[in-house]
PDB file of N, CA and C in Angstrom:
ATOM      1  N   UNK A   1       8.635 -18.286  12.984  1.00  0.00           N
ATOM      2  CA  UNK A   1       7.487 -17.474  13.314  1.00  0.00           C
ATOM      3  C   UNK A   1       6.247 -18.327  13.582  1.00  0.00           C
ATOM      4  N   UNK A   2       5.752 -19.178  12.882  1.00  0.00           N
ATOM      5  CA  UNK A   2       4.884 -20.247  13.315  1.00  0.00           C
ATOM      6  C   UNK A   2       5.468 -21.576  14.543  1.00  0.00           C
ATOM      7  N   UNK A   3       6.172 -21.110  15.185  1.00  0.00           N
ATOM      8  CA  UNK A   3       6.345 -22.172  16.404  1.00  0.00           C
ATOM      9  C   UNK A   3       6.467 -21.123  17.266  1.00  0.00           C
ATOM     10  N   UNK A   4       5.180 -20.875  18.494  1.00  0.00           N
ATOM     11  CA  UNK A   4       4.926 -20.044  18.970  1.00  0.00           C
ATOM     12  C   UNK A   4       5.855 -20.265  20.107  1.00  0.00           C
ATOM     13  N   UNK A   5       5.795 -21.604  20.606  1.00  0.00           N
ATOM     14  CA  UNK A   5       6.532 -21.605  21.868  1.00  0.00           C
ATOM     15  C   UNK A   5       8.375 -21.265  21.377  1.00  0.00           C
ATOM     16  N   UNK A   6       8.587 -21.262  20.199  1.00  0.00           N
ATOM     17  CA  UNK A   6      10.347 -20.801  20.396  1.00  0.00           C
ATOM     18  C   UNK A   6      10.199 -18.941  20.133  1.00  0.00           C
ATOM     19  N   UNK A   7       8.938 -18.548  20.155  1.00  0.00           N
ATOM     20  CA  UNK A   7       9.001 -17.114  19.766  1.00  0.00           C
ATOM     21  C   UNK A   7       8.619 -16.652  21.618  1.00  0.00           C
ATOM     22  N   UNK A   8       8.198 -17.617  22.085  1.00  0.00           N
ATOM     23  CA  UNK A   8       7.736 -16.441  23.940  1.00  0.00           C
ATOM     24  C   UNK A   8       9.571 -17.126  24.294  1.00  0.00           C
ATOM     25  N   UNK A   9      10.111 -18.197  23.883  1.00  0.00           N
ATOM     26  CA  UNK A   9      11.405 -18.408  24.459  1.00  0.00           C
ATOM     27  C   UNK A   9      12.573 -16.719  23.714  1.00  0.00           C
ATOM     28  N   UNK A  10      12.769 -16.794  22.790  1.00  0.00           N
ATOM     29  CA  UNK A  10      12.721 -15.725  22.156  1.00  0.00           C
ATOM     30  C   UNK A  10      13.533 -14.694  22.947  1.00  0.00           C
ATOM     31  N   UNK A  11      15.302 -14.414  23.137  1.00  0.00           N
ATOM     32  CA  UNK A  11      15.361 -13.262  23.817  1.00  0.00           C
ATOM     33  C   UNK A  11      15.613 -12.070  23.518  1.00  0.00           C
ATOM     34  N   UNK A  12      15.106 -10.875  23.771  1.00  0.00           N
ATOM     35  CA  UNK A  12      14.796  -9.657  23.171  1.00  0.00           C
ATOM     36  C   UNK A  12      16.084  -8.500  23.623  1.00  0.00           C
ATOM     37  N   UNK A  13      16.782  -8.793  22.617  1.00  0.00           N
ATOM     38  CA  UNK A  13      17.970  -7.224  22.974  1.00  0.00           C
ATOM     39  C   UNK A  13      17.229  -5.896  23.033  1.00  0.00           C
ATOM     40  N   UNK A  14      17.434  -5.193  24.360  1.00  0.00           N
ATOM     41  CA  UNK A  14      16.578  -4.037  23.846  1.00  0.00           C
ATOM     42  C   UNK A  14      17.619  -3.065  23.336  1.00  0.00           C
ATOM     43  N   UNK A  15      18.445  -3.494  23.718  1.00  0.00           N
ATOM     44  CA  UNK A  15      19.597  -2.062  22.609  1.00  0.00           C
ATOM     45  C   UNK A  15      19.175  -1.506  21.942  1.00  0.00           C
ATOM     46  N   UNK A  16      18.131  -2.232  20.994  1.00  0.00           N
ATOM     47  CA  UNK A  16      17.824  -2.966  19.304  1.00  0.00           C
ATOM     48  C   UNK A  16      16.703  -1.676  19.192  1.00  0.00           C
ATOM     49  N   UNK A  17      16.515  -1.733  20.685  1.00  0.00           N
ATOM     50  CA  UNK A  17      15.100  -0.289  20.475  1.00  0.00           C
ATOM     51  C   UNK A  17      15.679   1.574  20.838  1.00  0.00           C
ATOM     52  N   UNK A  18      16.650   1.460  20.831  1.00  0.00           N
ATOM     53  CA  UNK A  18      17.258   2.878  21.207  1.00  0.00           C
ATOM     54  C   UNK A  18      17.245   3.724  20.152  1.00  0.00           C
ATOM     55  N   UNK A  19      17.421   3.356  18.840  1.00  0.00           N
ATOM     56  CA  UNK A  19      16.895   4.209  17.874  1.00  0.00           C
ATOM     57  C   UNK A  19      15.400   4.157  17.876  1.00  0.00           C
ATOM     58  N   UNK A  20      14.778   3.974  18.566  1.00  0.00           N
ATOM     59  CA  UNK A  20      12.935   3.637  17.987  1.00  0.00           C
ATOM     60  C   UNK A  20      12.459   3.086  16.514  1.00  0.00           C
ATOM     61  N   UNK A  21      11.062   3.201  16.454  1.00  0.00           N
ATOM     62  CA  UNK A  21      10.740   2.533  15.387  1.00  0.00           C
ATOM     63  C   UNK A  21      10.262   3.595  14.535  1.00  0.00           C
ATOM     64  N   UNK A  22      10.615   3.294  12.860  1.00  0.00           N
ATOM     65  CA  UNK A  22       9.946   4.420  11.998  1.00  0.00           C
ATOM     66  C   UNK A  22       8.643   3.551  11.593  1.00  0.00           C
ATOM     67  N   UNK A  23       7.792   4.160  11.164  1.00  0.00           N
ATOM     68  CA  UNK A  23       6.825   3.419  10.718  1.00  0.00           C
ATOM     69  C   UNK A  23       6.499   4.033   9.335  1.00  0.00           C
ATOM     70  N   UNK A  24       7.381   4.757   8.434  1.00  0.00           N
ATOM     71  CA  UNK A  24       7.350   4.930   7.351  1.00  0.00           C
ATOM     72  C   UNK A  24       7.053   4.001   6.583  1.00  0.00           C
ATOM     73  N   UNK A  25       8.239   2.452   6.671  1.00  0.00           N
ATOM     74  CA  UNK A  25       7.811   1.609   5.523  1.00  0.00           C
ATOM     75  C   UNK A  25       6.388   0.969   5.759  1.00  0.00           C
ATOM     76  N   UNK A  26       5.772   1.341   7.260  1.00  0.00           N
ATOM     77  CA  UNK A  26       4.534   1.138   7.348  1.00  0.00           C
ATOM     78  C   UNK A  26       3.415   1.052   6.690  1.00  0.00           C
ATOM     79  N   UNK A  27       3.496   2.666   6.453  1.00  0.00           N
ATOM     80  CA  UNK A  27       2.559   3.820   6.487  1.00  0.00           C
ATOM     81  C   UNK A  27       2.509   3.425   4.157  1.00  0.00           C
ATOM     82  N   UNK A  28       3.784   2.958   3.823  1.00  0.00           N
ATOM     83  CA  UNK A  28       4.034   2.557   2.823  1.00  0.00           C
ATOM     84  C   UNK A  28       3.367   1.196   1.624  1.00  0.00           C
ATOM     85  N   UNK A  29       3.455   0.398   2.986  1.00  0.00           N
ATOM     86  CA  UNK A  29       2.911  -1.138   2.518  1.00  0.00           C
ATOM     87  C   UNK A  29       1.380  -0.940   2.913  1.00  0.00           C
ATOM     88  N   UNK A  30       0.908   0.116   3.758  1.00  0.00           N
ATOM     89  CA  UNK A  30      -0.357  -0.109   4.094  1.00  0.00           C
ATOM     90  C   UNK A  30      -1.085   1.003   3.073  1.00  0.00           C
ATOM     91  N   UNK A  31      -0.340   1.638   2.504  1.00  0.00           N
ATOM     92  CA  UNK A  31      -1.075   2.573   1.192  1.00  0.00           C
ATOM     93  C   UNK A  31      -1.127   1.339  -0.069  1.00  0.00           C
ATOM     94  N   UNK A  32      -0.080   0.621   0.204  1.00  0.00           N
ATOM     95  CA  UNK A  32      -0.179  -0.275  -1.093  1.00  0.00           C
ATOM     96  C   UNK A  32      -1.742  -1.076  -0.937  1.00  0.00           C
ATOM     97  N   UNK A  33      -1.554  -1.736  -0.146  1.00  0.00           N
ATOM     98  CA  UNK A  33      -2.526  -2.821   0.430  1.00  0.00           C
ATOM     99  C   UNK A  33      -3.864  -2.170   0.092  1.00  0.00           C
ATOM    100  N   UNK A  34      -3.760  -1.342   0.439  1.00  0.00           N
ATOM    101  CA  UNK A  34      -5.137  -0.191   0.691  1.00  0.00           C
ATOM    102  C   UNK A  34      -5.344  -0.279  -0.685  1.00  0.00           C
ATOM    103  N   UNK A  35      -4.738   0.184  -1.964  1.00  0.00           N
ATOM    104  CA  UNK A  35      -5.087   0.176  -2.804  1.00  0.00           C
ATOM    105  C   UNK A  35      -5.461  -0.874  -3.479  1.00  0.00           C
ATOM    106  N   UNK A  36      -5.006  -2.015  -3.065  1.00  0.00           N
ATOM    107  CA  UNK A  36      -4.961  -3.505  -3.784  1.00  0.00           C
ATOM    108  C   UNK A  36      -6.124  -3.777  -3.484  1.00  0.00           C
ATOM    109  N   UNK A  37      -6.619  -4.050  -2.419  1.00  0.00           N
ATOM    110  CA  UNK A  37      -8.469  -3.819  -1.792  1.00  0.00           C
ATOM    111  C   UNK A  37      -9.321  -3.095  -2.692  1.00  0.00           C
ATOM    112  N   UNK A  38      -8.642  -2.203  -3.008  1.00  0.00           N
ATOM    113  CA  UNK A  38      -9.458  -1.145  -3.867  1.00  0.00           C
ATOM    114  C   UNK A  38      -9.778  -1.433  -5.184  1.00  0.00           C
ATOM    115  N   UNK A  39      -8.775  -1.676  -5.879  1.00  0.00           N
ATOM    116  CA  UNK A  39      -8.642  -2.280  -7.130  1.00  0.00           C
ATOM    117  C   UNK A  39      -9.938  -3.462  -7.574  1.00  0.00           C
ATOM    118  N   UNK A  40      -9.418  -4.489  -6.229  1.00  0.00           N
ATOM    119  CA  UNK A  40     -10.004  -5.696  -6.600  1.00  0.00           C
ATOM    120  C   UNK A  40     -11.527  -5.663  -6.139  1.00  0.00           C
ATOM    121  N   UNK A  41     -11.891  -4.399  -5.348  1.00  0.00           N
ATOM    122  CA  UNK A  41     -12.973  -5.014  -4.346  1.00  0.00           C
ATOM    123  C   UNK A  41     -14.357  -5.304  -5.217  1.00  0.00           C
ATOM    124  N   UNK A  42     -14.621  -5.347  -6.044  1.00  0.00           N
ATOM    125  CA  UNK A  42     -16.018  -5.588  -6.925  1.00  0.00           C
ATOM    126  C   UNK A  42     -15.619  -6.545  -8.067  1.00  0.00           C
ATOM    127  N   UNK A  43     -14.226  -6.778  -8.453  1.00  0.00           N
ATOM    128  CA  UNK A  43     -13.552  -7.918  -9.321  1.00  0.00           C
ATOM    129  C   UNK A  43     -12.838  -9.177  -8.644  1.00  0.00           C
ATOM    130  N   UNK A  44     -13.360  -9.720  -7.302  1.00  0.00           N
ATOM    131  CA  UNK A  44     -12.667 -10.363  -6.894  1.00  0.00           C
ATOM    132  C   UNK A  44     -12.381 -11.475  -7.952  1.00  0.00           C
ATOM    133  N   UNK A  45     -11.498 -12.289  -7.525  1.00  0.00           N
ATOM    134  CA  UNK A  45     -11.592 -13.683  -8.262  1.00  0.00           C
ATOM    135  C   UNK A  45     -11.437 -14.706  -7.419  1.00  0.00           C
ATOM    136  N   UNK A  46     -12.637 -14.976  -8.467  1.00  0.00           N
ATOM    137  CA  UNK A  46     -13.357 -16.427  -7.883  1.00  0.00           C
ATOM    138  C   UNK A  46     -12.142 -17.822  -7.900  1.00  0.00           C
ATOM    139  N   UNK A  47     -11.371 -17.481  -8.598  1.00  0.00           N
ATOM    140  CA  UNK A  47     -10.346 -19.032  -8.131  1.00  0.00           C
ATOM    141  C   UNK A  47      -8.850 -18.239  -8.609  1.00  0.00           C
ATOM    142  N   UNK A  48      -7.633 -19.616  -7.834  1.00  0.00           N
ATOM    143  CA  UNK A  48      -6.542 -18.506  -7.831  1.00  0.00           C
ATOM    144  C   UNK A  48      -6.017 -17.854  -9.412  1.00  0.00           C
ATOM    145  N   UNK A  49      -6.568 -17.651 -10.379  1.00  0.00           N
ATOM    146  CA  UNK A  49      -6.285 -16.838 -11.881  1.00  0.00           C
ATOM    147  C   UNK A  49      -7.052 -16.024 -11.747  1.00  0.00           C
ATOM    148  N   UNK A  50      -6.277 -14.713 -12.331  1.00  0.00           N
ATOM    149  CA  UNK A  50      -7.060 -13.480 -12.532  1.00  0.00           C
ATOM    150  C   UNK A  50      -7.561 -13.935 -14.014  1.00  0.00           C
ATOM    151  N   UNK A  51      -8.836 -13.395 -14.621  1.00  0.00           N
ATOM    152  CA  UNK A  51      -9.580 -13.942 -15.782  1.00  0.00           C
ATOM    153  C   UNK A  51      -8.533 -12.272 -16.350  1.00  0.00           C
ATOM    154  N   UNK A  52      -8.909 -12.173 -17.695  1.00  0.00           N
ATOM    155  CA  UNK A  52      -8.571 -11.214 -18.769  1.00  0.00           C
ATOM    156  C   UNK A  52      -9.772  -9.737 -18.797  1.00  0.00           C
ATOM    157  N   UNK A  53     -11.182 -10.754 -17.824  1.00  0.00           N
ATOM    158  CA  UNK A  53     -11.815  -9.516 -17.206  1.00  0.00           C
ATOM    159  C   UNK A  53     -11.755  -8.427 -16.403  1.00  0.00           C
ATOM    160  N   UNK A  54     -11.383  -9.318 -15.204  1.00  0.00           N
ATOM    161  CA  UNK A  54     -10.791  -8.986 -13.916  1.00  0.00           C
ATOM    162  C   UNK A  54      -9.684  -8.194 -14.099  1.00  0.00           C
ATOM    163  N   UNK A  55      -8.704  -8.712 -15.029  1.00  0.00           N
ATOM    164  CA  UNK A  55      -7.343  -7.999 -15.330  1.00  0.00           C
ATOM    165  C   UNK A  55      -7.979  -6.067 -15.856  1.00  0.00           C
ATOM    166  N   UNK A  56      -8.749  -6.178 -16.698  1.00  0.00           N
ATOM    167  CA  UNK A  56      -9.060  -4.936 -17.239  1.00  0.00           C
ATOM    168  C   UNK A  56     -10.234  -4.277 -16.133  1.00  0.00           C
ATOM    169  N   UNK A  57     -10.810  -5.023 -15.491  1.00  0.00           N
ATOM    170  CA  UNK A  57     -11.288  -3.796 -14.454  1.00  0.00           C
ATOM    171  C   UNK A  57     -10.507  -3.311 -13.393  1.00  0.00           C
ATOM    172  N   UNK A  58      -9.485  -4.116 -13.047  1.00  0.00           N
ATOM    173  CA  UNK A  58      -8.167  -3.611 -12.402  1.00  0.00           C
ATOM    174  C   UNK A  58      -7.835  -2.956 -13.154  1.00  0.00           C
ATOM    175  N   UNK A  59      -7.437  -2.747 -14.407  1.00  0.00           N
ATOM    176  CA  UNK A  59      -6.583  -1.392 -14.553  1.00  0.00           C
ATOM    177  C   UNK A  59      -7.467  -0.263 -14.732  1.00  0.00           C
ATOM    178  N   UNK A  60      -8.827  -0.328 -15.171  1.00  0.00           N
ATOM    179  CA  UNK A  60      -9.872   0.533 -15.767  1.00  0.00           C
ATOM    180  C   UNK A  60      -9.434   1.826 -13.869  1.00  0.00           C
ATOM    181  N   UNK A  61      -9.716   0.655 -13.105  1.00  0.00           N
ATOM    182  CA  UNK A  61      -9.706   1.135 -11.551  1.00  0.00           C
ATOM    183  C   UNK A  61      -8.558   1.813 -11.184  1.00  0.00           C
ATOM    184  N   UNK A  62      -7.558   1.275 -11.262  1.00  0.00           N
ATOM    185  CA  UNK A  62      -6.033   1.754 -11.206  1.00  0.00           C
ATOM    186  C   UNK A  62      -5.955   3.252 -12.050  1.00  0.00           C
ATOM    187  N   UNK A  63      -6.135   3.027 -13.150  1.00  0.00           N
ATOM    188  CA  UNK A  63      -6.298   4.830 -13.852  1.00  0.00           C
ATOM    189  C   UNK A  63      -7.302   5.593 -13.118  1.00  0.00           C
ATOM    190  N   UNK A  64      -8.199   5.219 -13.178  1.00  0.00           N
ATOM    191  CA  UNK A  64      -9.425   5.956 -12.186  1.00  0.00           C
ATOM    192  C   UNK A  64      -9.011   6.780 -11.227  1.00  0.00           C
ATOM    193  N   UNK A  65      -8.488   5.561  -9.603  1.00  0.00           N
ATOM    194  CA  UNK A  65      -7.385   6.293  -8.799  1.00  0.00           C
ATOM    195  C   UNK A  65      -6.564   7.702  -9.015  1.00  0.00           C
ATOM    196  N   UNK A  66      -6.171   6.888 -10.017  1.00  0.00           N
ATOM    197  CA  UNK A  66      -4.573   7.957 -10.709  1.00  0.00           C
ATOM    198  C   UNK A  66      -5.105   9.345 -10.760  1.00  0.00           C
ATOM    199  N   UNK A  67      -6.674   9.543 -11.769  1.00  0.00           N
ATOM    200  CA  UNK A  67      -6.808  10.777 -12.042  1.00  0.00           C
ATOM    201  C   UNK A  67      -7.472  11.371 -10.326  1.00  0.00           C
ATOM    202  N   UNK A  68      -8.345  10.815  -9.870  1.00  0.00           N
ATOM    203  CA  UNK A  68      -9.167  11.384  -8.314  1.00  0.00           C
ATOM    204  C   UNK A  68      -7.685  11.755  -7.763  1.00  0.00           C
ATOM    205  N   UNK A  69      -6.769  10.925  -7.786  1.00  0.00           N
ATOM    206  CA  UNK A  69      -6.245  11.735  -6.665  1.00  0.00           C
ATOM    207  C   UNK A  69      -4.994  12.790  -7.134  1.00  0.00           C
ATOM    208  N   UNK A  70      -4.725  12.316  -8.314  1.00  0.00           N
ATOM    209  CA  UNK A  70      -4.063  13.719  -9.116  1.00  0.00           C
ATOM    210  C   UNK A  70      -4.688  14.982  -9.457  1.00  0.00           C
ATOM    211  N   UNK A  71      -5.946  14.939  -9.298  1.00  0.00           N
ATOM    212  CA  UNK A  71      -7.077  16.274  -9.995  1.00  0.00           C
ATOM    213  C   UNK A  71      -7.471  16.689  -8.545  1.00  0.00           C
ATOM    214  N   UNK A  72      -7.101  15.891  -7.393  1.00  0.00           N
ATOM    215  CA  UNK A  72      -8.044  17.032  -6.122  1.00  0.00           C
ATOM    216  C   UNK A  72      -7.063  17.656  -6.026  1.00  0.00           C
ATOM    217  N   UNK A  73      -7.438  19.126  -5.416  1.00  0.00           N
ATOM    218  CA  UNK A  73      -6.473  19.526  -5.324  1.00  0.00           C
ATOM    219  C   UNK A  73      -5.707  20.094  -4.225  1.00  0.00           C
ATOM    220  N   UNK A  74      -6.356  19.494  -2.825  1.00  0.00           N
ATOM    221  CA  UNK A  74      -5.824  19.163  -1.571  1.00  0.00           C
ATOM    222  C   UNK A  74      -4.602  18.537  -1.492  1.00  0.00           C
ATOM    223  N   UNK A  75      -4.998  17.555  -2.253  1.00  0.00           N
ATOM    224  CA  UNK A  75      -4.090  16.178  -2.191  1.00  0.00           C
ATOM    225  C   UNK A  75      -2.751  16.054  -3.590  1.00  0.00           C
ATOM    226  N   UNK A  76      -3.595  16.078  -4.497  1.00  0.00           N
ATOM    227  CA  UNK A  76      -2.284  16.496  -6.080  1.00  0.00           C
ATOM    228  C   UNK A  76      -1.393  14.982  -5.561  1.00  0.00           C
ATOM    229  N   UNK A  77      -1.884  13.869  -5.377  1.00  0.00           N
ATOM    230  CA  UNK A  77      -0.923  12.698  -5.918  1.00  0.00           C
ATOM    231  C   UNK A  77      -1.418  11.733  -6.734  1.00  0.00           C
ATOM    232  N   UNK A  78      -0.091  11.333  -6.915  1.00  0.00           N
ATOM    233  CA  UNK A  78       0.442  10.577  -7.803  1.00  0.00           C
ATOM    234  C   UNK A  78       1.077   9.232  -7.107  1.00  0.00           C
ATOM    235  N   UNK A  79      -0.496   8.527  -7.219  1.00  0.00           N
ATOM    236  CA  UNK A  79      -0.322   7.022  -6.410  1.00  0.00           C
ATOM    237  C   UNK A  79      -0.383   5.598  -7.430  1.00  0.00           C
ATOM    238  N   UNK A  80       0.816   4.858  -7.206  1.00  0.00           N
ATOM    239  CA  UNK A  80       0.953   3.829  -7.806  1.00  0.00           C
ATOM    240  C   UNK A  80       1.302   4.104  -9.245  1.00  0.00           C
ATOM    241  N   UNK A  81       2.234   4.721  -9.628  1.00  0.00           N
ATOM    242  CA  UNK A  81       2.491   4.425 -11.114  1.00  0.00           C
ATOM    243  C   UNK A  81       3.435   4.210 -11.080  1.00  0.00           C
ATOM    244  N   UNK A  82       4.641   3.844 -12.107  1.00  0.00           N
ATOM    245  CA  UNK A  82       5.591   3.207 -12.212  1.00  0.00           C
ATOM    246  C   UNK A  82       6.687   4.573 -12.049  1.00  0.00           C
ATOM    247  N   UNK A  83       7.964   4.350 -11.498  1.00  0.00           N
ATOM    248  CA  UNK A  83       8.560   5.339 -11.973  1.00  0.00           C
ATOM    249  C   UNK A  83      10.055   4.717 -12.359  1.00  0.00           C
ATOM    250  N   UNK A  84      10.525   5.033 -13.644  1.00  0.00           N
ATOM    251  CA  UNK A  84      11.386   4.366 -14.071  1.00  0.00           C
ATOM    252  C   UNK A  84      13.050   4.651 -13.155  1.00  0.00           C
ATOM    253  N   UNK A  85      13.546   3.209 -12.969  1.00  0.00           N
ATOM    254  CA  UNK A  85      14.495   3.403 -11.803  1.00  0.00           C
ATOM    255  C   UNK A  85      14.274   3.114 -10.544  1.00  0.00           C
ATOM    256  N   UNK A  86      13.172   3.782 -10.075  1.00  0.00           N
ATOM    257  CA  UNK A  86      12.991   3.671  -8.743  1.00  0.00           C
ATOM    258  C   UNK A  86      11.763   2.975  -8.207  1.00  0.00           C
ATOM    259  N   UNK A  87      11.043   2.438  -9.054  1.00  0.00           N
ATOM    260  CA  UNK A  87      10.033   1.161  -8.596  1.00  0.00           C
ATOM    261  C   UNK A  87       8.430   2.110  -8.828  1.00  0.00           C
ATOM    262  N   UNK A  88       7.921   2.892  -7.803  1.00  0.00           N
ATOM    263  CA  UNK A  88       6.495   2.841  -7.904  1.00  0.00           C
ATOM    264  C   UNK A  88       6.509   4.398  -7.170  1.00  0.00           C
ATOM    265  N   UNK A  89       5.866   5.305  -7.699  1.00  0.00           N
ATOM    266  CA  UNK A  89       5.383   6.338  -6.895  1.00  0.00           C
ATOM    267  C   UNK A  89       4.776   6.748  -5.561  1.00  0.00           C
ATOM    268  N   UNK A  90       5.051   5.537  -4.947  1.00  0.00           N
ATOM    269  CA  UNK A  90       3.957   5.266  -3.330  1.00  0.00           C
ATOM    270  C   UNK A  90       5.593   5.520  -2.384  1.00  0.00           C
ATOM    271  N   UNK A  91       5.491   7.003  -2.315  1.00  0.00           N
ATOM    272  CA  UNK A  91       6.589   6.650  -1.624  1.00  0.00           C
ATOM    273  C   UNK A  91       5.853   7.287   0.153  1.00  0.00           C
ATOM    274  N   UNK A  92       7.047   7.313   0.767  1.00  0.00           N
ATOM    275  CA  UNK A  92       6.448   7.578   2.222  1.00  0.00           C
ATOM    276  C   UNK A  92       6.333   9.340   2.263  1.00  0.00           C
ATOM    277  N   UNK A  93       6.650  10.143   1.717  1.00  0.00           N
ATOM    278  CA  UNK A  93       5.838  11.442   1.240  1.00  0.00           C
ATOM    279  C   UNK A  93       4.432  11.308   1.317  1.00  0.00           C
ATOM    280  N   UNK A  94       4.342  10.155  -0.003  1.00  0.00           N
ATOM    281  CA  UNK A  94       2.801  10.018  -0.584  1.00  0.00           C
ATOM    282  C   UNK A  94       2.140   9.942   0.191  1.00  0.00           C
ATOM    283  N   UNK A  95       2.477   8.349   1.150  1.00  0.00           N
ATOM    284  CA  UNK A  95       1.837   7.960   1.715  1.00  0.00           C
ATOM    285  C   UNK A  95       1.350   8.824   2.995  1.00  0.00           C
ATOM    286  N   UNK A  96       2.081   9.887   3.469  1.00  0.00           N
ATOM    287  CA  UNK A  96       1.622  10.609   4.878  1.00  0.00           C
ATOM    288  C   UNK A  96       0.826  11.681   4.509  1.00  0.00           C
ATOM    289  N   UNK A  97       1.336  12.042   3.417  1.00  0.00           N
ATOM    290  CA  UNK A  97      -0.164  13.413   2.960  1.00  0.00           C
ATOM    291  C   UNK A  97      -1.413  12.062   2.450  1.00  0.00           C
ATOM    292  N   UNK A  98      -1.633  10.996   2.209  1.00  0.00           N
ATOM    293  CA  UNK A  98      -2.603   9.961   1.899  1.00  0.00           C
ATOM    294  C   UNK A  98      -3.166  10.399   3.521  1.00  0.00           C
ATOM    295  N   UNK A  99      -2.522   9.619   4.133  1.00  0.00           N
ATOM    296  CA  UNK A  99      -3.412   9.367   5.709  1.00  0.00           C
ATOM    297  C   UNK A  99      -3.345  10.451   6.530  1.00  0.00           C
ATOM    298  N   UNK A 100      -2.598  11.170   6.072  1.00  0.00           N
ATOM    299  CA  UNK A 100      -3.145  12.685   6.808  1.00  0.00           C
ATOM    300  C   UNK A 100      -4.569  13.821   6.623  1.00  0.00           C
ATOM    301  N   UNK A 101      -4.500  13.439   4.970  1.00  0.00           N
ATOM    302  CA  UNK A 101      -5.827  13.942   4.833  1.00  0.00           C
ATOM    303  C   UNK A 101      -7.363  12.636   4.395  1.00  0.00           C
ATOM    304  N   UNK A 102      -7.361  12.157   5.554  1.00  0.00           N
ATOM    305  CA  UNK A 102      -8.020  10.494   5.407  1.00  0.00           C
ATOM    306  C   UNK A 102      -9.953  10.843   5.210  1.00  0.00           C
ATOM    307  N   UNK A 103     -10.329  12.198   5.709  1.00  0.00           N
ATOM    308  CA  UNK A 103     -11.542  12.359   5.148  1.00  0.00           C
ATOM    309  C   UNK A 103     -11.643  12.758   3.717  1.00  0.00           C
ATOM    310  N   UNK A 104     -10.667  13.158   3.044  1.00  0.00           N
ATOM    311  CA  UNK A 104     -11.508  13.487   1.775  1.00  0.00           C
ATOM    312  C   UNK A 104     -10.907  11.786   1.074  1.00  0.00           C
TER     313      UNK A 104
END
């Protein structure tokens, strides 16, 4: 991926596009991201260790989230918590009622 000239050599099966593209796991990693911004954006850290500060205004933030968007009641999710078995509550459900209702 970083040697640009063997990526324009590069030949492209289009077969490969006859099912099209989902952009679910998209719509997925970019709810994550979104939140990770969120988390950190007033705790950045200043060098690569999170301090034991930083750590607790990330989570202070992370619960915060949890309740705004579990208590509206447009929306009623349940973003980023753990769910045992299956990894994290951000699933692509979540994520399309997230960016579907992107003004509130």
């Amino acid at each position: 991926m970083n040697n640009l000239d063997q990526i324009h050599k590069f030949k492209i099966n289009e077969n490969n596009f006859k099912y099209g593209l989902s952009t679910l796991h998209a719509w997925i990693k970019f709810l994550e991201c979104t939140f990770q911004i969120a988390y950190k954006l007033e705790s950045a850290p200043t060098t690569k260790r999170t301090t034991a500060v930083q750590k607790n205004l990330i989570s202070e933030k992370r619960k915060k989230y949890n309740l705004v968007f579990g208590k509206n009641q447009e929306l009623g999710l349940k973003v980023d918590r753990g769910v045992q078995g299956m990894g994290t509550s951000n699933t692509g459900n979540v994520a399309r009622r997230f960016f579907k209702n992107s003004r509130i």
